[in-house]
N, C-alpha and C. Protein backbone atom coordinates (compact mmCIF):
# COMPACT_ATOMS: atom_id res chain seq x y z
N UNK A 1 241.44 87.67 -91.95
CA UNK A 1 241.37 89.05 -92.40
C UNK A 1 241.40 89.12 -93.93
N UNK A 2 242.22 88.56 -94.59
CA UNK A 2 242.36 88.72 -96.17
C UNK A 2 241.62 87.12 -96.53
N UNK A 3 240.94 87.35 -97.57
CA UNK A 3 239.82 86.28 -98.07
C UNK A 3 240.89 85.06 -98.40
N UNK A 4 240.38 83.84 -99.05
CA UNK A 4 241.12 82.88 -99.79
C UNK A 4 241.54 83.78 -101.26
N UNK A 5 240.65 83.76 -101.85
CA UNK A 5 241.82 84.24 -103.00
C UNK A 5 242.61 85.27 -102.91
N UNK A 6 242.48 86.23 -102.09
CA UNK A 6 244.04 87.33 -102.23
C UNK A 6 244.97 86.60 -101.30
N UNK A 7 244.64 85.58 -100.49
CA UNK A 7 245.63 84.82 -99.67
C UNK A 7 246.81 84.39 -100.81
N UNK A 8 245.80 83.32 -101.65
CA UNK A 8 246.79 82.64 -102.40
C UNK A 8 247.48 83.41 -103.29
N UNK A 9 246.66 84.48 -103.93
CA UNK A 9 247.92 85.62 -104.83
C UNK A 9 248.70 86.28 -104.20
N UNK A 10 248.75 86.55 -102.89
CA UNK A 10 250.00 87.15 -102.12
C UNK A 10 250.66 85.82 -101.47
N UNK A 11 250.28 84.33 -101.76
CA UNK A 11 251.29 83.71 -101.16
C UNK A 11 252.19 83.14 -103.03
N UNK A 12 251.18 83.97 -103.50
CA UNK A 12 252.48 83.55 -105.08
C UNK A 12 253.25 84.87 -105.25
N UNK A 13 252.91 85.55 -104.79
CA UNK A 13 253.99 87.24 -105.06
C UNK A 13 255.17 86.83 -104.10
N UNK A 14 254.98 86.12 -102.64
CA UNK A 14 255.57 85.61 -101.32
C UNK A 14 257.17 85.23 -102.64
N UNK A 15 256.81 84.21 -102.97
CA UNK A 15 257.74 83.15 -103.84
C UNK A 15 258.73 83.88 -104.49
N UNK A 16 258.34 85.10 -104.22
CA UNK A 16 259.41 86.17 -105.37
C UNK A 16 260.15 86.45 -104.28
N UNK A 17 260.69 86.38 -103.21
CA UNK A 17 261.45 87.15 -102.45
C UNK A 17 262.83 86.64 -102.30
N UNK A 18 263.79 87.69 -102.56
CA UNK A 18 265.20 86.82 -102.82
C UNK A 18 265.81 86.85 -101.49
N UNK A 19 265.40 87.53 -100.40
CA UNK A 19 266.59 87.61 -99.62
C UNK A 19 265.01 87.30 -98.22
N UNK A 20 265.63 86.94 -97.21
CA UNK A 20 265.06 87.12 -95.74
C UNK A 20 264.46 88.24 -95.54
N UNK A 21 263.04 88.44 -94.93
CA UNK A 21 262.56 89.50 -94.68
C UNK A 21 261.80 89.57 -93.29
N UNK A 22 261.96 90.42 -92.35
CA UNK A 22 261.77 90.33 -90.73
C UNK A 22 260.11 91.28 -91.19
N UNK A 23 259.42 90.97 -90.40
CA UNK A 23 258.13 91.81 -90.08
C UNK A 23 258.53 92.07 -88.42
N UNK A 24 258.10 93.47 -88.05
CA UNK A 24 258.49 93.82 -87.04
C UNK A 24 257.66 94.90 -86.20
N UNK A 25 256.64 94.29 -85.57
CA UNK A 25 254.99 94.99 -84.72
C UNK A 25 255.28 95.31 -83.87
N UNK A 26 254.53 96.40 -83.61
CA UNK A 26 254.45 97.06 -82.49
C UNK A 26 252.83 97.29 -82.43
N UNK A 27 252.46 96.65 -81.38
CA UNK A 27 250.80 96.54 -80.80
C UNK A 27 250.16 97.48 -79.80
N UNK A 28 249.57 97.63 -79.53
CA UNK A 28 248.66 98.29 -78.26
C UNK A 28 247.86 97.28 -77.92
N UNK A 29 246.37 98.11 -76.93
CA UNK A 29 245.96 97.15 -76.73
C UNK A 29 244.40 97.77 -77.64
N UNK A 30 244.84 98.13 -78.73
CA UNK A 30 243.41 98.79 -79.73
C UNK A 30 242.81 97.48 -80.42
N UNK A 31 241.75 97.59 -81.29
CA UNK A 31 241.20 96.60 -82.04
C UNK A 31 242.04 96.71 -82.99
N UNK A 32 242.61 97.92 -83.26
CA UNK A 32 243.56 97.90 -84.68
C UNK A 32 244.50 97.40 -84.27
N UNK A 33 245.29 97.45 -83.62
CA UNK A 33 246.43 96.36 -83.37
C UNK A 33 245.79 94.81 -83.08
N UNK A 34 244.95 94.53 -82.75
CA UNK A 34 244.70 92.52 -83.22
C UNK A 34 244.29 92.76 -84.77
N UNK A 35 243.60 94.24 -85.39
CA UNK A 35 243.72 93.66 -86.52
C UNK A 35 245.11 93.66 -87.71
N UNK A 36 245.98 94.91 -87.38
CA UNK A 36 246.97 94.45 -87.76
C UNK A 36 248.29 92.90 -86.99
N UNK A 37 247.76 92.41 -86.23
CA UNK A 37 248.58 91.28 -85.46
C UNK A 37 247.83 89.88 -86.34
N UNK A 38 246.40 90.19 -86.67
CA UNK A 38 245.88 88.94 -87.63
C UNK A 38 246.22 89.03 -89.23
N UNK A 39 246.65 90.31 -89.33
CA UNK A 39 246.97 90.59 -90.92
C UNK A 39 248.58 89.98 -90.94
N UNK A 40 249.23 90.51 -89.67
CA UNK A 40 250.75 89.94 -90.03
C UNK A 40 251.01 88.19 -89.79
N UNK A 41 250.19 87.82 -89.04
CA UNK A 41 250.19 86.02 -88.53
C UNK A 41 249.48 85.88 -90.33
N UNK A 42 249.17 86.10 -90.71
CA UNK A 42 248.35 85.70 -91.99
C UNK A 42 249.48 86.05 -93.06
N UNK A 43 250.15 86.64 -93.37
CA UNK A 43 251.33 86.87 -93.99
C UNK A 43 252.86 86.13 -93.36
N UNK A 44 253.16 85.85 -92.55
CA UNK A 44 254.27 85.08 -91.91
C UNK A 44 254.55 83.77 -92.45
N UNK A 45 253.38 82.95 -92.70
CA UNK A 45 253.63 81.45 -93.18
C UNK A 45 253.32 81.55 -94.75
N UNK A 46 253.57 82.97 -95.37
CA UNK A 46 253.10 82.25 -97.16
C UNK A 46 254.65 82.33 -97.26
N UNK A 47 255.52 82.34 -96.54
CA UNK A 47 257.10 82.49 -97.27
C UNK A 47 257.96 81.77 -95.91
N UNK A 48 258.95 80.94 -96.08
CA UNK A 48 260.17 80.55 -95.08
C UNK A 48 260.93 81.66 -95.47
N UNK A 49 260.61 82.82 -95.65
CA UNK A 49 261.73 84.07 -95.50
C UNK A 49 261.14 84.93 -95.10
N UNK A 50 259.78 85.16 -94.79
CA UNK A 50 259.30 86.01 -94.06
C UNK A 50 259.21 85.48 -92.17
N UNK A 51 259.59 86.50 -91.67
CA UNK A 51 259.94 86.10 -90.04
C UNK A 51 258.96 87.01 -89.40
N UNK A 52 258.19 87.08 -88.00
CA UNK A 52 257.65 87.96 -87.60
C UNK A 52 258.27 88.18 -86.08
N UNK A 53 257.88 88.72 -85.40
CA UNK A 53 258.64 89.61 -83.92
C UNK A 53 257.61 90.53 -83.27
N UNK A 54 257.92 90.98 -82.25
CA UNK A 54 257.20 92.27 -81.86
C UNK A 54 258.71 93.20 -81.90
N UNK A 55 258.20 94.21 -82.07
CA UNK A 55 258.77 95.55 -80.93
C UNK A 55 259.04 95.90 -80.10
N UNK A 56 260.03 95.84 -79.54
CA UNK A 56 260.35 96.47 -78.07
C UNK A 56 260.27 97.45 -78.06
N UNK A 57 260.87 98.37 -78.62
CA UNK A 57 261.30 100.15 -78.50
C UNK A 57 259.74 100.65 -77.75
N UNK A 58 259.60 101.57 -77.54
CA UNK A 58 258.55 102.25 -77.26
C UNK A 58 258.68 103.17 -77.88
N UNK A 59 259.87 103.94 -78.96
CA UNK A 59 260.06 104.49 -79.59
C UNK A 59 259.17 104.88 -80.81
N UNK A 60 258.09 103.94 -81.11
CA UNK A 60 257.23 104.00 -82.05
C UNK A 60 255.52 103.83 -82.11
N UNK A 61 255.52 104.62 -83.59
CA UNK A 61 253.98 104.54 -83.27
C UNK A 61 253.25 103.17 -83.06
N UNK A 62 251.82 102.99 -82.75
CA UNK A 62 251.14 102.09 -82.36
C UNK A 62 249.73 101.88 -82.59
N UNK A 63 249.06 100.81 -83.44
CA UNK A 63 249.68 99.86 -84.38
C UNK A 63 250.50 99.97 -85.50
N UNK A 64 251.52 99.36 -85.16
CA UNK A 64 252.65 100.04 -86.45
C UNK A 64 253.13 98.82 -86.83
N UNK A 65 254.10 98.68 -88.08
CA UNK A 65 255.14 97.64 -88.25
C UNK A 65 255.80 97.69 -89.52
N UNK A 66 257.41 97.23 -89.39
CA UNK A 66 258.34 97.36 -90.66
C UNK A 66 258.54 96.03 -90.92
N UNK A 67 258.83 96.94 -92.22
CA UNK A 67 259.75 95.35 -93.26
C UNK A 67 260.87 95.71 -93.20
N UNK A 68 261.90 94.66 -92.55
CA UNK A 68 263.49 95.03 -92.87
C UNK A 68 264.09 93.70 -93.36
N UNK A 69 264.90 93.95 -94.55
CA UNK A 69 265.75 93.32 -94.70
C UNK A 69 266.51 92.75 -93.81
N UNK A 70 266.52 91.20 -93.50
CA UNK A 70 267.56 91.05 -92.76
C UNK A 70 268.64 91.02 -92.83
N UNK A 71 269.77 90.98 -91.97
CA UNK A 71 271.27 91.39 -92.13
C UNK A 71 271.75 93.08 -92.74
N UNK A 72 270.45 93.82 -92.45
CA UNK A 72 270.98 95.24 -93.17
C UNK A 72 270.10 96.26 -92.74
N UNK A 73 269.87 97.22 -92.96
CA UNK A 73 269.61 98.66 -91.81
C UNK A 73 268.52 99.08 -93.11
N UNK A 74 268.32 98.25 -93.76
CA UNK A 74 267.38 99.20 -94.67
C UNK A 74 265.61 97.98 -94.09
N UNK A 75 264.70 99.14 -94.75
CA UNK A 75 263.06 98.55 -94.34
C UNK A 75 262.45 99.79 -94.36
N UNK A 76 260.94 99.48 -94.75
CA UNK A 76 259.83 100.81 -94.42
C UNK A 76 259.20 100.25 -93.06
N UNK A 77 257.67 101.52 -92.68
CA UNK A 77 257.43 100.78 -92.01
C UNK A 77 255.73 101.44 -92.36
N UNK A 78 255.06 101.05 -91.38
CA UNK A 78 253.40 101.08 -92.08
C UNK A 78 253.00 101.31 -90.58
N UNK A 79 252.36 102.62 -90.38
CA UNK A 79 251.64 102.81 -88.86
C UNK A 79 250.54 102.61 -89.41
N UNK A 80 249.54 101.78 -89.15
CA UNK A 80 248.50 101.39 -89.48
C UNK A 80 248.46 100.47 -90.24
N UNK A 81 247.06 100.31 -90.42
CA UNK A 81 246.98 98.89 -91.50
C UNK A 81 246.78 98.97 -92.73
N UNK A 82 247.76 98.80 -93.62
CA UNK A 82 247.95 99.33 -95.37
C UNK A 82 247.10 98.34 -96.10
N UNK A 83 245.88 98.44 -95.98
CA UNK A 83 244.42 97.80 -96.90
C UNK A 83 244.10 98.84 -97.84
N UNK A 84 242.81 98.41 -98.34
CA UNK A 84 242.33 98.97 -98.87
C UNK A 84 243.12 100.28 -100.39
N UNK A 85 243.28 100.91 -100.83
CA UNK A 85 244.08 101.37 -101.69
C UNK A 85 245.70 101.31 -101.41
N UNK A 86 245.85 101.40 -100.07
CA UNK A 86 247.54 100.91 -99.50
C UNK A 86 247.59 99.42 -99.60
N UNK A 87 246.86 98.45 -100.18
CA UNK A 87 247.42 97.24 -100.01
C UNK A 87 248.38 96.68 -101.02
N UNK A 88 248.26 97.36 -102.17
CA UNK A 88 249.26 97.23 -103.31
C UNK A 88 250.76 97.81 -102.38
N UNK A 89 250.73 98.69 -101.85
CA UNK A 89 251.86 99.67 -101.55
C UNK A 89 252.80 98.59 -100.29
N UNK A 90 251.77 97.74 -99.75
CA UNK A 90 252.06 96.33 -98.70
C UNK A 90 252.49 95.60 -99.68
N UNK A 91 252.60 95.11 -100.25
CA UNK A 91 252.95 93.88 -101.35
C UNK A 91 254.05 94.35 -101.90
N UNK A 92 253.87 95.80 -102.71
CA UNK A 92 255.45 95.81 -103.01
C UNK A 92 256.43 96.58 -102.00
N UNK A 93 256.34 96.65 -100.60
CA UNK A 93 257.07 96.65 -100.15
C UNK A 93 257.81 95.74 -99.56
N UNK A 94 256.82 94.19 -99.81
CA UNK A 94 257.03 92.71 -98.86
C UNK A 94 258.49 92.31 -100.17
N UNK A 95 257.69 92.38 -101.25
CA UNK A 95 259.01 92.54 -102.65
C UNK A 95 259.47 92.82 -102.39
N UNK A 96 259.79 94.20 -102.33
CA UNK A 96 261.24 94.84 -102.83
C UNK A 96 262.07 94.78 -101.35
N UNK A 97 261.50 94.57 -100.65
CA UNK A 97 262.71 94.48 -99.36
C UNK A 97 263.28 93.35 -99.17
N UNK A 98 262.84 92.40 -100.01
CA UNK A 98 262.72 91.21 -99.77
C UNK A 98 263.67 90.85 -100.92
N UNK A 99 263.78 91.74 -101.91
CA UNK A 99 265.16 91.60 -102.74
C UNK A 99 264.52 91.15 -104.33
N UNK A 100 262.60 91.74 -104.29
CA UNK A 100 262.32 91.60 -105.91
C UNK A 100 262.90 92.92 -106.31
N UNK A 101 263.03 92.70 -107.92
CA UNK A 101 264.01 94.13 -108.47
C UNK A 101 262.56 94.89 -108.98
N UNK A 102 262.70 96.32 -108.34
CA UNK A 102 261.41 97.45 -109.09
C UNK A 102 261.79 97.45 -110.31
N UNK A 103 260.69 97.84 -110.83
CA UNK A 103 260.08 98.34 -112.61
C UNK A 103 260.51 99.66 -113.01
N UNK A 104 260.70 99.91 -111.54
CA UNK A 104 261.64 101.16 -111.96
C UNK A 104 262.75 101.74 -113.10
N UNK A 105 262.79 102.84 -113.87
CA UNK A 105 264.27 102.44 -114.48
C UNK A 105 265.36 102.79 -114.10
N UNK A 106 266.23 102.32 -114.45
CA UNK A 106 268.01 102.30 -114.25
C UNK A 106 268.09 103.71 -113.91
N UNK A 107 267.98 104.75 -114.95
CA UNK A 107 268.30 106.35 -114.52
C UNK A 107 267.58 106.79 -113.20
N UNK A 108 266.34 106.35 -112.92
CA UNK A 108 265.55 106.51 -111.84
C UNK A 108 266.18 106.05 -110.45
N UNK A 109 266.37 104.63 -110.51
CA UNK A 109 267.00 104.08 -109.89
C UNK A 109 268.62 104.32 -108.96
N UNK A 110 269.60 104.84 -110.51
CA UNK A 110 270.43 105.66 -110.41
C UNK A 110 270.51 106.96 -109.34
N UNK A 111 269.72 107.79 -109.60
CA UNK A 111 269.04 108.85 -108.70
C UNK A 111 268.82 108.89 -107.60
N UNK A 112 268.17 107.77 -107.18
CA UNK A 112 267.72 107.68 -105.52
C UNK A 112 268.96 107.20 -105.22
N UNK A 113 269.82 106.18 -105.73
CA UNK A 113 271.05 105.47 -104.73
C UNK A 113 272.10 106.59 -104.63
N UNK A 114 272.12 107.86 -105.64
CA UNK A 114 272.96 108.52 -105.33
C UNK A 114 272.62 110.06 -104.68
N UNK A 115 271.43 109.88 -103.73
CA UNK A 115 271.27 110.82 -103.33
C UNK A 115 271.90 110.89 -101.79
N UNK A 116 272.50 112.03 -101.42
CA UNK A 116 273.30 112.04 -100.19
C UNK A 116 272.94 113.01 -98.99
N UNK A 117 272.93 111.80 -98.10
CA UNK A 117 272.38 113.01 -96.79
C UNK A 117 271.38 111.97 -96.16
N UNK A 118 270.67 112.31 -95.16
CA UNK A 118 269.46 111.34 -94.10
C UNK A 118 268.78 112.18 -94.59
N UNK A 119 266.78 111.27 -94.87
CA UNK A 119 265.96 112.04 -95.21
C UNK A 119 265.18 111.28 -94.45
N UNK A 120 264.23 111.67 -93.53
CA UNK A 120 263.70 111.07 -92.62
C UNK A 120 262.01 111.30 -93.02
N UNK A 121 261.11 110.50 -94.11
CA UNK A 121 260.08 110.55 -94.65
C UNK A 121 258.62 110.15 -94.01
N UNK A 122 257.88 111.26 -93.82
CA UNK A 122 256.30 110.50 -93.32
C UNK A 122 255.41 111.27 -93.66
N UNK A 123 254.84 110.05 -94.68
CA UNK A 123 253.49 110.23 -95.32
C UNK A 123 252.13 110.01 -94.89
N UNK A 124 251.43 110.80 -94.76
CA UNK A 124 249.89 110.81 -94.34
C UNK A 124 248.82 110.50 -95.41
N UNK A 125 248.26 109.00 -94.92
CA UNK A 125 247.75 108.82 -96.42
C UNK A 125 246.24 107.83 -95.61
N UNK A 126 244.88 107.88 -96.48
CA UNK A 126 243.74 107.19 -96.19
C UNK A 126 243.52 106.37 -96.97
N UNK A 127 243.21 105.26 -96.15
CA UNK A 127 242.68 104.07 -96.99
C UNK A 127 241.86 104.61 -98.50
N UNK A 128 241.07 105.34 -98.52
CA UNK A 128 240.59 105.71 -99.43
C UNK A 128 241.03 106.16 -100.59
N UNK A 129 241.98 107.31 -100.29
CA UNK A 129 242.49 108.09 -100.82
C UNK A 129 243.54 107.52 -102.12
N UNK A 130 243.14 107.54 -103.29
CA UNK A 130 243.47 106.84 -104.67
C UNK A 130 245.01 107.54 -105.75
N UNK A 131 245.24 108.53 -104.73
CA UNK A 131 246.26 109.03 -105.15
C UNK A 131 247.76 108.76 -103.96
N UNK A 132 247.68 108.46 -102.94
CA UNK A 132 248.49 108.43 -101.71
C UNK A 132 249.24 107.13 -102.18
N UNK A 133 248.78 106.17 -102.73
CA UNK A 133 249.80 104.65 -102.85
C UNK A 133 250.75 105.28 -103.95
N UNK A 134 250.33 106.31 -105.00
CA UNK A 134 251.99 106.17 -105.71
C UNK A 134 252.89 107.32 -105.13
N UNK A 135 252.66 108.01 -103.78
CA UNK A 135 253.60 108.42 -103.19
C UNK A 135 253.92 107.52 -102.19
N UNK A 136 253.09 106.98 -101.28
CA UNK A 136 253.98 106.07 -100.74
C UNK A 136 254.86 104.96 -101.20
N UNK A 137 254.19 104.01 -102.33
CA UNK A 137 255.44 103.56 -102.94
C UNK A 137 256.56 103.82 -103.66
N UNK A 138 256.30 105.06 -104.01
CA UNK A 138 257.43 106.05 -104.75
C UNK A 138 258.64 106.23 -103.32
N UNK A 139 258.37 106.58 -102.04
CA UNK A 139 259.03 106.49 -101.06
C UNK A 139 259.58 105.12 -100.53
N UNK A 140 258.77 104.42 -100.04
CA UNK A 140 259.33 103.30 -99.85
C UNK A 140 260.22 102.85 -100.80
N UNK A 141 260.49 102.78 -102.08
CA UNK A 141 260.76 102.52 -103.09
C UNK A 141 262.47 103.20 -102.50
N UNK A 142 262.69 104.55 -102.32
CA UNK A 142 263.66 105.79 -102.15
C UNK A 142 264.82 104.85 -101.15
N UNK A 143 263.30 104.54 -99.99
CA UNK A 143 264.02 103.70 -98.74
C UNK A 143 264.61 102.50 -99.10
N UNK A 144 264.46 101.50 -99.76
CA UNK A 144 264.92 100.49 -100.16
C UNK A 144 266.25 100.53 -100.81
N UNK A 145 266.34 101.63 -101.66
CA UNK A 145 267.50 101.70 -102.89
C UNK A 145 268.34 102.43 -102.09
N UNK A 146 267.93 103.44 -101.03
CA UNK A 146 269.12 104.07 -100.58
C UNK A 146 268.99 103.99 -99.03
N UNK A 147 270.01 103.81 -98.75
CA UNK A 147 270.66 103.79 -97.04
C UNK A 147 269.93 104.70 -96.02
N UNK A 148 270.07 106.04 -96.83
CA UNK A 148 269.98 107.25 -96.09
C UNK A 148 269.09 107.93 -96.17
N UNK A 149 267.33 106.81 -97.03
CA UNK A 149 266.27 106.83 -96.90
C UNK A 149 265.64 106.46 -95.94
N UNK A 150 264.49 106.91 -94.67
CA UNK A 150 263.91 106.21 -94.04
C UNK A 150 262.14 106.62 -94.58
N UNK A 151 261.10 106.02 -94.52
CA UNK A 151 260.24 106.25 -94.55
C UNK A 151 258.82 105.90 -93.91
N UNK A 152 257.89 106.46 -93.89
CA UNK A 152 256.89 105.40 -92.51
C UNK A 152 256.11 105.94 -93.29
N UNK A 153 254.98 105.47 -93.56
CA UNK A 153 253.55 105.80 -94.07
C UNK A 153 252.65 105.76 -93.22
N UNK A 154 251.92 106.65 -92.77
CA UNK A 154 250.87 106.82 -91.58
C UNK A 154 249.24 106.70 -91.89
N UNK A 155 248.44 105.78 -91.52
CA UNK A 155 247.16 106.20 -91.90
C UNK A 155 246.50 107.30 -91.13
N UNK A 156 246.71 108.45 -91.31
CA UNK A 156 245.82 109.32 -90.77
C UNK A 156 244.71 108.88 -90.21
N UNK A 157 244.00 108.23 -90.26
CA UNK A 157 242.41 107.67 -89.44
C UNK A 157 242.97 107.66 -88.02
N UNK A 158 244.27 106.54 -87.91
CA UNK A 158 243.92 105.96 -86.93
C UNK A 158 245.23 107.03 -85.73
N UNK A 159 245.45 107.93 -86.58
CA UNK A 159 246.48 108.86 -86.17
C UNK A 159 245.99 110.17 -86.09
N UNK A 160 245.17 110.32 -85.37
CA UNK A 160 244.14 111.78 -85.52
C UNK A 160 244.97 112.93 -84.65
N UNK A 161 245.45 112.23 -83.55
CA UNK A 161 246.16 113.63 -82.47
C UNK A 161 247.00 113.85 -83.31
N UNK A 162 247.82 113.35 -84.26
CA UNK A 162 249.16 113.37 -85.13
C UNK A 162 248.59 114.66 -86.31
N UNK A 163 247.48 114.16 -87.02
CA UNK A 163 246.90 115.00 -87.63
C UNK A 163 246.17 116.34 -87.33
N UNK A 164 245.60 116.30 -86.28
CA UNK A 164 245.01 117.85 -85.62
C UNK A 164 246.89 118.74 -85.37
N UNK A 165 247.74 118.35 -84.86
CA UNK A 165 248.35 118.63 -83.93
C UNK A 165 249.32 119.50 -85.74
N UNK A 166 249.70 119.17 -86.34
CA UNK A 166 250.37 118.75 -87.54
C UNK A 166 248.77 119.87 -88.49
N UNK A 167 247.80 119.69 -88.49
CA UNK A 167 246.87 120.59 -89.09
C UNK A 167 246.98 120.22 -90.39
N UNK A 168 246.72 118.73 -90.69
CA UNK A 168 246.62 118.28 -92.02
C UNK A 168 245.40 117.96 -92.55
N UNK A 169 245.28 118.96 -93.22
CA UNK A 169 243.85 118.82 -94.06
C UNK A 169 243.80 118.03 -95.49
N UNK A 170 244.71 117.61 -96.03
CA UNK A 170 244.47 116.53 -97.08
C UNK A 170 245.40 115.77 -97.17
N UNK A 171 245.17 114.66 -97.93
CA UNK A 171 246.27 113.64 -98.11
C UNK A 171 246.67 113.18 -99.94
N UNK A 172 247.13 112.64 -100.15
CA UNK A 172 248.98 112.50 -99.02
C UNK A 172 249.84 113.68 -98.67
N UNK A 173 249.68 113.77 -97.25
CA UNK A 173 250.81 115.11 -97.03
C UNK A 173 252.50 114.05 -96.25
N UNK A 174 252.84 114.91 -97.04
CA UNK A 174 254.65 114.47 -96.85
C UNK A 174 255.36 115.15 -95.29
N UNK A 175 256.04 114.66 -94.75
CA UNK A 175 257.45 115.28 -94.12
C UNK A 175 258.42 114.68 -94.17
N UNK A 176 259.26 115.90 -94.39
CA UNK A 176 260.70 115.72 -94.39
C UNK A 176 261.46 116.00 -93.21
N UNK A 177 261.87 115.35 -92.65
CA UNK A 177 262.76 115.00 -91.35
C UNK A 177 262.09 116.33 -90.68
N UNK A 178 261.00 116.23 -90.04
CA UNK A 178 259.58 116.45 -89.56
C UNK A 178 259.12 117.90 -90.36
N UNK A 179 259.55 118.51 -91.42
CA UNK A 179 258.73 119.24 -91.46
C UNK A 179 258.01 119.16 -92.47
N UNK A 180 257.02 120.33 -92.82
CA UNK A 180 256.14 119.87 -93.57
C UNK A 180 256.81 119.98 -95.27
N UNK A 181 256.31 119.01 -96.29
CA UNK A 181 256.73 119.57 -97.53
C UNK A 181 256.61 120.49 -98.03
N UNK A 182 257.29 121.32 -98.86
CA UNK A 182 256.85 122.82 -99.78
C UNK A 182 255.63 122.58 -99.99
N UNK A 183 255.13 121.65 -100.65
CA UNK A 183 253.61 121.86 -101.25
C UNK A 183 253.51 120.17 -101.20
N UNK A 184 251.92 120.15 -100.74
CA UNK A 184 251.82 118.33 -100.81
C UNK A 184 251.49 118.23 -102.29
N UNK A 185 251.45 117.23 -102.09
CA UNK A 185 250.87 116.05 -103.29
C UNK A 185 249.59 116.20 -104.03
């Protein structure tokens, strides 16, 4: 799925990861799930700290899958397959969960760890769409630094009943512990 050379530059970004990091799928029986199941077998061996699994829950969407830290309750997760303008937003989430430190700054940083309360985040975003990766990594980012962040990034394509049903006409549209944001993005 990913050529030789972005192999080898995501198996040198791999090298940055300080702590254990679980990949964690949930499949169907769609073409998009073997193609996200060949994207994650293709990412599993550039690191001895990256681990892969399926999903049990039925609790979740499908093709889906998170990054969690292991030994700890924090991770994003990616319903669909984060290519194309989301593939930066895949990489630094394989980082930062993985225990590289964001570019973020300290006051910024500051901010999200001390924000209090569950915020239960999902972003609707298209491969295409050139503005959706710095809200989703701006979120994922939220989820990482704080506990009582969760976040999932959805590709709308492959989530259409989600989108008719929901009446989302552009992207990136946000929810907050399901409803819709004041105003998207």
């Amino acid at each position: 799925m990913l050529d030789a050379n972005i192999k080898q530059q995501l198996k040198a970004y791999m090298e940055k990861l300080q702590q254990p990091i679980e990949l964690v799928a949930a499949y169907d029986d769609s073409d998009k799930s073997q193609e996200l199941r060949e994207l994650l077998e293709e990412i599993e061996p550039m690191s001895e700290k990256i681990s892969l699994r399926t999903e049990e829950s039925n609790d979740v969407r499908r093709p889906s899958f998170s990054i969690n830290r292991v030994g700890s309750d924090m991770g994003v997760r990616f319903a669909g397959i984060p290519m194309g303008h989301e593939f930066t937003s895949l990489v630094l989430a394989l980082l930062q969960v993985g225990g590289h430190p964001s570019k973020a700054s300290q006051d910024v940083i500051e901010q999200i760890q001390q924000l209090d309360g569950d915020f239960e985040f999902e972003t609707y975003f298209s491969l295409s769409c050139q503005n959706c990766p710095d809200v989703v990594q701006a979120l994922n980012l939220m989820s990482v630094l704080n506990p009582g962040v969760r976040h999932t990034a959805i590709d709308g394509a492959l989530f259409q009943d989600e989108v008719e049903k929901r009446e989302i006409m552009s992207v990136p549209s946000v929810y907050l512990n399901g409803e819709r944001g004041a105003r998207d993005v």
